[in-house]
PDB file of N, CA and C in Angstrom:
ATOM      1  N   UNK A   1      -1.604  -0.155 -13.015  1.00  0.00           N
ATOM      2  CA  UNK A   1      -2.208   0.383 -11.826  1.00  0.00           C
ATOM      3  C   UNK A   1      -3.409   1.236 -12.231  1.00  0.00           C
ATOM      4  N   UNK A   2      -4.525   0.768 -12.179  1.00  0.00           N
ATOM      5  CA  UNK A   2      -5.752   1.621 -11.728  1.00  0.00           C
ATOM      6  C   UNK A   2      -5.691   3.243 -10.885  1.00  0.00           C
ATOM      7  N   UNK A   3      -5.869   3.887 -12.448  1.00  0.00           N
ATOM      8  CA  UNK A   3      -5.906   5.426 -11.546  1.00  0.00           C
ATOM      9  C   UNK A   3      -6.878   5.869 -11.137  1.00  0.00           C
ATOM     10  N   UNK A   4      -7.960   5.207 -10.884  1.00  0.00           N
ATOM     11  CA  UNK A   4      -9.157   5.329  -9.637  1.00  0.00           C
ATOM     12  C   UNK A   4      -8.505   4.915  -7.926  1.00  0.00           C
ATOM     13  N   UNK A   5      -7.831   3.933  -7.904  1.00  0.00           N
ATOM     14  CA  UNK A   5      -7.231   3.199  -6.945  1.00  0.00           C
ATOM     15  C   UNK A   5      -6.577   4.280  -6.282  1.00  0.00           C
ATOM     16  N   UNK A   6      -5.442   4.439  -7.338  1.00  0.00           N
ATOM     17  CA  UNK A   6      -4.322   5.056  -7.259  1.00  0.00           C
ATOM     18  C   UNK A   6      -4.370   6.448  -6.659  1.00  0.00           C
ATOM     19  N   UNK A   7      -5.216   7.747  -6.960  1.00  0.00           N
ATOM     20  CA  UNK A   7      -6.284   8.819  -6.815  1.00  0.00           C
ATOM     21  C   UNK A   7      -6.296   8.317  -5.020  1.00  0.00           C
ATOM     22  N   UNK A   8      -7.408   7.456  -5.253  1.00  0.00           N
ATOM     23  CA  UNK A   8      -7.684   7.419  -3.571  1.00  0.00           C
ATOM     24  C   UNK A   8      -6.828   7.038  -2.135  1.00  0.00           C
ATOM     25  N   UNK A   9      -5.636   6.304  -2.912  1.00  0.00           N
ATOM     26  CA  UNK A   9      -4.585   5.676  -1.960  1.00  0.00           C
ATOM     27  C   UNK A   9      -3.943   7.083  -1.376  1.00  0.00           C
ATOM     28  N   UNK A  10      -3.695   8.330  -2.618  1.00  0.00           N
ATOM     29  CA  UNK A  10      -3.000   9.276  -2.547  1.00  0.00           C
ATOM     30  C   UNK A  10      -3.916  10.431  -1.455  1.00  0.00           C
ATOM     31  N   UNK A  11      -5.308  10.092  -0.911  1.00  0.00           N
ATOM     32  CA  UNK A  11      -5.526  10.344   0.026  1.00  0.00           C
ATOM     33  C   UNK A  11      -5.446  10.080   1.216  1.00  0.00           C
ATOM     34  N   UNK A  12      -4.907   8.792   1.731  1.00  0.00           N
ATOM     35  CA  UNK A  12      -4.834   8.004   3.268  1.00  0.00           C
ATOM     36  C   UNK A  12      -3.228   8.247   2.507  1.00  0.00           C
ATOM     37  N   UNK A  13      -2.325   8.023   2.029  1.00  0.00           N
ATOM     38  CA  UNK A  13      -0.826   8.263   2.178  1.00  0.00           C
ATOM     39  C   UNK A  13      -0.519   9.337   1.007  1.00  0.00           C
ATOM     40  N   UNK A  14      -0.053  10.237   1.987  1.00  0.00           N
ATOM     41  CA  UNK A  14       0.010  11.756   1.150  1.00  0.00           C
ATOM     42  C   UNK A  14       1.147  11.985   0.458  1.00  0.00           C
ATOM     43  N   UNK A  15       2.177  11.180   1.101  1.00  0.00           N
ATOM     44  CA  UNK A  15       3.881  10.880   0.341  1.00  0.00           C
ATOM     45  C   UNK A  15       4.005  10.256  -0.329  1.00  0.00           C
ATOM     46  N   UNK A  16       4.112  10.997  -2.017  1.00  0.00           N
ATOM     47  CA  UNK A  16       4.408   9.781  -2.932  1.00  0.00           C
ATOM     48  C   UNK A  16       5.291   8.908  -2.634  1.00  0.00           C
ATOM     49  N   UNK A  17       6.511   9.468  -1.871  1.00  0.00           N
ATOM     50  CA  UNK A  17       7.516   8.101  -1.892  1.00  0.00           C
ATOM     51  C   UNK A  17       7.394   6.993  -0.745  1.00  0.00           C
ATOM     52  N   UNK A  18       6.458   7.646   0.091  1.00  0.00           N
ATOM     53  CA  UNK A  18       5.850   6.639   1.042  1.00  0.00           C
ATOM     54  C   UNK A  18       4.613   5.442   0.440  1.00  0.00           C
ATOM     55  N   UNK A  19       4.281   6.023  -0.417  1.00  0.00           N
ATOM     56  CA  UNK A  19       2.914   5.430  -1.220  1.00  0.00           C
ATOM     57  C   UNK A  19       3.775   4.130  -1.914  1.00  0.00           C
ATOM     58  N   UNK A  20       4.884   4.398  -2.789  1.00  0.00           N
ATOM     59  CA  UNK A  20       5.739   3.756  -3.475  1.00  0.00           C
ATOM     60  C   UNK A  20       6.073   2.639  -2.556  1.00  0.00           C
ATOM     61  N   UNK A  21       6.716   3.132  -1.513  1.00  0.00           N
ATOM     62  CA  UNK A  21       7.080   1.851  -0.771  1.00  0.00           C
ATOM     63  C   UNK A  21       5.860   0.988  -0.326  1.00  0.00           C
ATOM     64  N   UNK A  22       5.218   1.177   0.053  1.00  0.00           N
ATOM     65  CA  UNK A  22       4.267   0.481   0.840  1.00  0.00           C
ATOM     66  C   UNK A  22       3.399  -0.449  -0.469  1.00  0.00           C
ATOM     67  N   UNK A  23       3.058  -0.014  -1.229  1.00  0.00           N
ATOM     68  CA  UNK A  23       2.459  -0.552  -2.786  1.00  0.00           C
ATOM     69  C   UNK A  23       3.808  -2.000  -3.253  1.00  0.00           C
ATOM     70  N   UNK A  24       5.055  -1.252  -3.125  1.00  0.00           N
ATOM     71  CA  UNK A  24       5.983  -2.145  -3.716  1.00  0.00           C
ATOM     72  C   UNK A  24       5.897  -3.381  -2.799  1.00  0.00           C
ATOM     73  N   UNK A  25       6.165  -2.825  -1.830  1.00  0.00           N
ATOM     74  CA  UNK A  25       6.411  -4.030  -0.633  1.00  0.00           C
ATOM     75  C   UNK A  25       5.146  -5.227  -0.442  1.00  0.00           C
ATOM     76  N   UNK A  26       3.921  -4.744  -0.579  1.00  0.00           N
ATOM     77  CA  UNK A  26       2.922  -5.438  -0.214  1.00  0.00           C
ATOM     78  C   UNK A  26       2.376  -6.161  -1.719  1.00  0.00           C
ATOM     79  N   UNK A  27       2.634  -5.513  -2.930  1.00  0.00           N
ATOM     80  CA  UNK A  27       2.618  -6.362  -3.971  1.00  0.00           C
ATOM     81  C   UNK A  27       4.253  -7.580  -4.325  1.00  0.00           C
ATOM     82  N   UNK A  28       5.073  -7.202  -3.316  1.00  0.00           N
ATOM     83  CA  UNK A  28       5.889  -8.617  -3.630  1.00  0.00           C
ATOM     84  C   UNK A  28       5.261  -9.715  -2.590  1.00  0.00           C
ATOM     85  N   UNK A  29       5.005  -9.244  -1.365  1.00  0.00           N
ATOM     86  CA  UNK A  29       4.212 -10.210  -0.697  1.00  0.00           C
ATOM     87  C   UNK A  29       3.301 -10.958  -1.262  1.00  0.00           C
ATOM     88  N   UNK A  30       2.093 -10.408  -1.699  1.00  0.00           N
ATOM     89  CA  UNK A  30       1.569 -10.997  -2.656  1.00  0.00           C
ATOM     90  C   UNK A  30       1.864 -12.079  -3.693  1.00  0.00           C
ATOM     91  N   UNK A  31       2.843 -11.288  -4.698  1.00  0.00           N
ATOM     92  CA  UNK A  31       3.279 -11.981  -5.842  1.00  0.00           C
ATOM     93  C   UNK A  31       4.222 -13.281  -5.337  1.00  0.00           C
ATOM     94  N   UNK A  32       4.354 -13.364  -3.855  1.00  0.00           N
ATOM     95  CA  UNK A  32       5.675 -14.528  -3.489  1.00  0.00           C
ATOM     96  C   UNK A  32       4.369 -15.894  -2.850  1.00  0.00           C
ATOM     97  N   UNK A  33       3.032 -15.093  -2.613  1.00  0.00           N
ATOM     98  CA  UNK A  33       1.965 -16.346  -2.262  1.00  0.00           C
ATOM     99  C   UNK A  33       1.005 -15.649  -1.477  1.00  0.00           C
ATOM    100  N   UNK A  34       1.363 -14.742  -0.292  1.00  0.00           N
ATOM    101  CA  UNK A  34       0.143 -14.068   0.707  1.00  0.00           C
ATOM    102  C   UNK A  34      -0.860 -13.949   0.252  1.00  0.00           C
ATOM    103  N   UNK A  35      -1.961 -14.024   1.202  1.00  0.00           N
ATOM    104  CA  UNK A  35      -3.023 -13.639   0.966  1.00  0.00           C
ATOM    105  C   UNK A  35      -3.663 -12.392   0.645  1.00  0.00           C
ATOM    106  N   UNK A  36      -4.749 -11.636  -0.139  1.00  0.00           N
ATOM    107  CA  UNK A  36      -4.854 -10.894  -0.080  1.00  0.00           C
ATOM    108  C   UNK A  36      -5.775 -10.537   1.297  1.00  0.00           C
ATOM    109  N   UNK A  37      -5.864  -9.251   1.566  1.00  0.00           N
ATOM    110  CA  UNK A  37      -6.808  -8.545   2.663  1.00  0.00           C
ATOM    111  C   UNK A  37      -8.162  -8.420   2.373  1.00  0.00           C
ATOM    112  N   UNK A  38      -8.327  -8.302   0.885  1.00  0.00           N
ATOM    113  CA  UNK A  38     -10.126  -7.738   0.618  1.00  0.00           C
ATOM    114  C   UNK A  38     -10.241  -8.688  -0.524  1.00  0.00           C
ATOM    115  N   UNK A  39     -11.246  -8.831  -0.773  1.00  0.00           N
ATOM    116  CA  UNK A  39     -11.760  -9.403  -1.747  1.00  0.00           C
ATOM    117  C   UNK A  39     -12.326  -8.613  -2.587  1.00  0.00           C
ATOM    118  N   UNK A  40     -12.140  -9.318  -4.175  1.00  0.00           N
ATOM    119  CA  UNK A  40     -12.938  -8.681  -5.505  1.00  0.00           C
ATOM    120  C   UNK A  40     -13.153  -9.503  -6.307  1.00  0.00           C
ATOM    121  N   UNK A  41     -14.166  -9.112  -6.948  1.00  0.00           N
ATOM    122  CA  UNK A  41     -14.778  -9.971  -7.715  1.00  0.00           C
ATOM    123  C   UNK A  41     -14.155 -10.096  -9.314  1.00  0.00           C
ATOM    124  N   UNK A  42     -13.171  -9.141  -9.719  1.00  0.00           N
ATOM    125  CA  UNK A  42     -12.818  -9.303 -10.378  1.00  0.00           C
ATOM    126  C   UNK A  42     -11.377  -9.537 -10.709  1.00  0.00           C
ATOM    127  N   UNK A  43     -10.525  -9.948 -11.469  1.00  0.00           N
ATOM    128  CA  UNK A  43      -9.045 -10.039 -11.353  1.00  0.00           C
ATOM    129  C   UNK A  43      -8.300  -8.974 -11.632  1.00  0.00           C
ATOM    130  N   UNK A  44      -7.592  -8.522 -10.258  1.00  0.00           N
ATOM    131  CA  UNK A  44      -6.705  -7.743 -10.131  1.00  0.00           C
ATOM    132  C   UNK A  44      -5.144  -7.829 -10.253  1.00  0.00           C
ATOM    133  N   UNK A  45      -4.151  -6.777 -10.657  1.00  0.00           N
ATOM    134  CA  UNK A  45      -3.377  -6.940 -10.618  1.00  0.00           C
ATOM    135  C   UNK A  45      -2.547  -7.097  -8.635  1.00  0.00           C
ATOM    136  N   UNK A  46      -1.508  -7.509  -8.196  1.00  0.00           N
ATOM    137  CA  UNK A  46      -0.682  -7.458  -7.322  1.00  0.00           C
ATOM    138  C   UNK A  46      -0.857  -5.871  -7.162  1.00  0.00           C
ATOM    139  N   UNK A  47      -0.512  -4.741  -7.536  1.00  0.00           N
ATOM    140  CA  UNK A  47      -0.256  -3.429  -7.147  1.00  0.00           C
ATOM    141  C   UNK A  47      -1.968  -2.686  -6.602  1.00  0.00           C
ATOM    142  N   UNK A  48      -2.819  -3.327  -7.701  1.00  0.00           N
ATOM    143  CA  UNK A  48      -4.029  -3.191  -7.476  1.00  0.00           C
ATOM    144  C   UNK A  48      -4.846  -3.633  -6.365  1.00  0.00           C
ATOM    145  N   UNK A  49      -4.445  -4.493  -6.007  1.00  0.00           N
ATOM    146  CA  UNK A  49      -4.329  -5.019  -4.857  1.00  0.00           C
ATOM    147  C   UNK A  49      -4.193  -4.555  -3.625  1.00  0.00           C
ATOM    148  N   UNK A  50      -3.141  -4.092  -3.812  1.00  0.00           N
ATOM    149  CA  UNK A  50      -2.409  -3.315  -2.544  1.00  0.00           C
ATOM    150  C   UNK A  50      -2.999  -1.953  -1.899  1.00  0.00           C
ATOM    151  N   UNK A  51      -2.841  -1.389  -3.193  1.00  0.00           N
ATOM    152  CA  UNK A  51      -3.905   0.230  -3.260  1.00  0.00           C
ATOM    153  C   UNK A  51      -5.190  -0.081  -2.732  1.00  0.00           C
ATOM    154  N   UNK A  52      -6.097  -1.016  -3.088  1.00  0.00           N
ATOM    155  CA  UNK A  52      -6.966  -1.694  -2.365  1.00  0.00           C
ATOM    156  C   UNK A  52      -6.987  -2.146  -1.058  1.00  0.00           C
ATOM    157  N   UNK A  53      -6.446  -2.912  -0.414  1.00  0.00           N
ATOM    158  CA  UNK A  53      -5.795  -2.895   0.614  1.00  0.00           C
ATOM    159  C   UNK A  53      -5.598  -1.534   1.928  1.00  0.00           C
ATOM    160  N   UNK A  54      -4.817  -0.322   0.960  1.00  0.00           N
ATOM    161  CA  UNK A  54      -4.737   0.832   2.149  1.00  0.00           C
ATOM    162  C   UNK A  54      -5.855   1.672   1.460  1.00  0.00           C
ATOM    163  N   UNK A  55      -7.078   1.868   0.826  1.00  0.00           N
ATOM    164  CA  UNK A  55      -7.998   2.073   0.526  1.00  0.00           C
ATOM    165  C   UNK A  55      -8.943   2.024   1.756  1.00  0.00           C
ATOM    166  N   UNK A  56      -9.102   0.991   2.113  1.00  0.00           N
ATOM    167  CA  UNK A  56      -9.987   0.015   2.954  1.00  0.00           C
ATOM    168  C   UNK A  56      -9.182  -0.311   4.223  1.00  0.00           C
ATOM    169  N   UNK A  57      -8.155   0.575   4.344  1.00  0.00           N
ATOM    170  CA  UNK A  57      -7.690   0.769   5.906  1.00  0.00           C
ATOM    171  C   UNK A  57      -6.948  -1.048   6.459  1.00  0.00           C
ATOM    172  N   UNK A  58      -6.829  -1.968   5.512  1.00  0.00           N
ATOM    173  CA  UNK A  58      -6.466  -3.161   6.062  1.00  0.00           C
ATOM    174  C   UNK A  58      -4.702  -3.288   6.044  1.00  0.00           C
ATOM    175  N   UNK A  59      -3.875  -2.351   5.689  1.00  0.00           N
ATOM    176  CA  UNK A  59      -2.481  -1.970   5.327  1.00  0.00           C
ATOM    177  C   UNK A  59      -2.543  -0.655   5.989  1.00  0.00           C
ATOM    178  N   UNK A  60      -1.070  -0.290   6.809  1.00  0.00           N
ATOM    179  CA  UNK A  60      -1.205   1.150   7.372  1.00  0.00           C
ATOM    180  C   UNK A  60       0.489   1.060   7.086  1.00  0.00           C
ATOM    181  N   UNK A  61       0.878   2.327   7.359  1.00  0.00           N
ATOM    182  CA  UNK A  61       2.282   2.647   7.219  1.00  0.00           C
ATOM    183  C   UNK A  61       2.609   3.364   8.399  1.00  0.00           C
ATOM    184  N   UNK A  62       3.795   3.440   8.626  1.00  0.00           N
ATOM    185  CA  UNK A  62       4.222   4.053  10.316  1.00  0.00           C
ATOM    186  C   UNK A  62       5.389   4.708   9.482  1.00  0.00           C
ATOM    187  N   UNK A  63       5.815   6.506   9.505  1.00  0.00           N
ATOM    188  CA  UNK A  63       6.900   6.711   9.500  1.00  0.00           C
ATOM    189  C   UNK A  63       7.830   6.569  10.162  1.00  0.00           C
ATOM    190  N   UNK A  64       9.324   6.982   9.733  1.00  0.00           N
ATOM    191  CA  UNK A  64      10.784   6.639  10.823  1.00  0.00           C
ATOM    192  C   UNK A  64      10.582   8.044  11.374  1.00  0.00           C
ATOM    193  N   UNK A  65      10.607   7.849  12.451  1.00  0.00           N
ATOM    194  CA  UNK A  65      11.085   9.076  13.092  1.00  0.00           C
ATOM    195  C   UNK A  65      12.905   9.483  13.763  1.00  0.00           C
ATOM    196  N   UNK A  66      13.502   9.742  13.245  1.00  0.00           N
ATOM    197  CA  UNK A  66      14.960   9.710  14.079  1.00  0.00           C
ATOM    198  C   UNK A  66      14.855  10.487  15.644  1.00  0.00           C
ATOM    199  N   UNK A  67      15.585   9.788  16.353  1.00  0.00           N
ATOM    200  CA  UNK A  67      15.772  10.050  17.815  1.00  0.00           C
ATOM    201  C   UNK A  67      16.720  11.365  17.705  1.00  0.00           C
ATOM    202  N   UNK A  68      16.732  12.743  17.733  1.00  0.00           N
ATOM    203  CA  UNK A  68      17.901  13.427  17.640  1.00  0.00           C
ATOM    204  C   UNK A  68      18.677  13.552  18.576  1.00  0.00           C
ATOM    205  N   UNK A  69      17.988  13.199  19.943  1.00  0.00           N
ATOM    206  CA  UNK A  69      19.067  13.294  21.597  1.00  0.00           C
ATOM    207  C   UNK A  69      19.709  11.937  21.504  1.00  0.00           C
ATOM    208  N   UNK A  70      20.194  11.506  20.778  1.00  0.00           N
ATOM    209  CA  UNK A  70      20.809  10.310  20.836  1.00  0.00           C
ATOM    210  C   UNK A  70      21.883  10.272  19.555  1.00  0.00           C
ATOM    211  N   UNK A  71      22.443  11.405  19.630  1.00  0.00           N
ATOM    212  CA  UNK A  71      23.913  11.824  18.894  1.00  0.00           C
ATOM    213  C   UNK A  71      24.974  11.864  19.724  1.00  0.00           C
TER     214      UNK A  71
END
């Protein structure tokens, strides 16, 4: 993983463990055939990819929010 990438992702998703998921998830997509979102000119890895991806706003993440009146 590119720690230029990596640096800037950690500005649009501020939760490392939110960052984690969203990177993991969208580099197995990838790695199983999907397309990527952006283009580069050079060869990237799957994770590199991804970071790229919510870089460039084309990947977003939605947290869970729990309902608490519904105990």
């Amino acid at each position: 993983m590119r720690d230029e990438y990596l640096k800037e992702a950690q500005k649009i998703i501020t939760d490392p463990n939110a960052l984690i998921n969203v990177v993991s998830r969208r580099s197995k997509q990838l790695k199983f055939g999907n397309k990527p979102l952006v283009e580069s000119l050079e060869k990237l890895e799957p994770e590199d990819i991804a970071l790229r991806e919510i870089i460039e706003g084309k990947i977003s993440y939605q947290e869970w929010v729990e309902d608490s009146s519904e105990s």
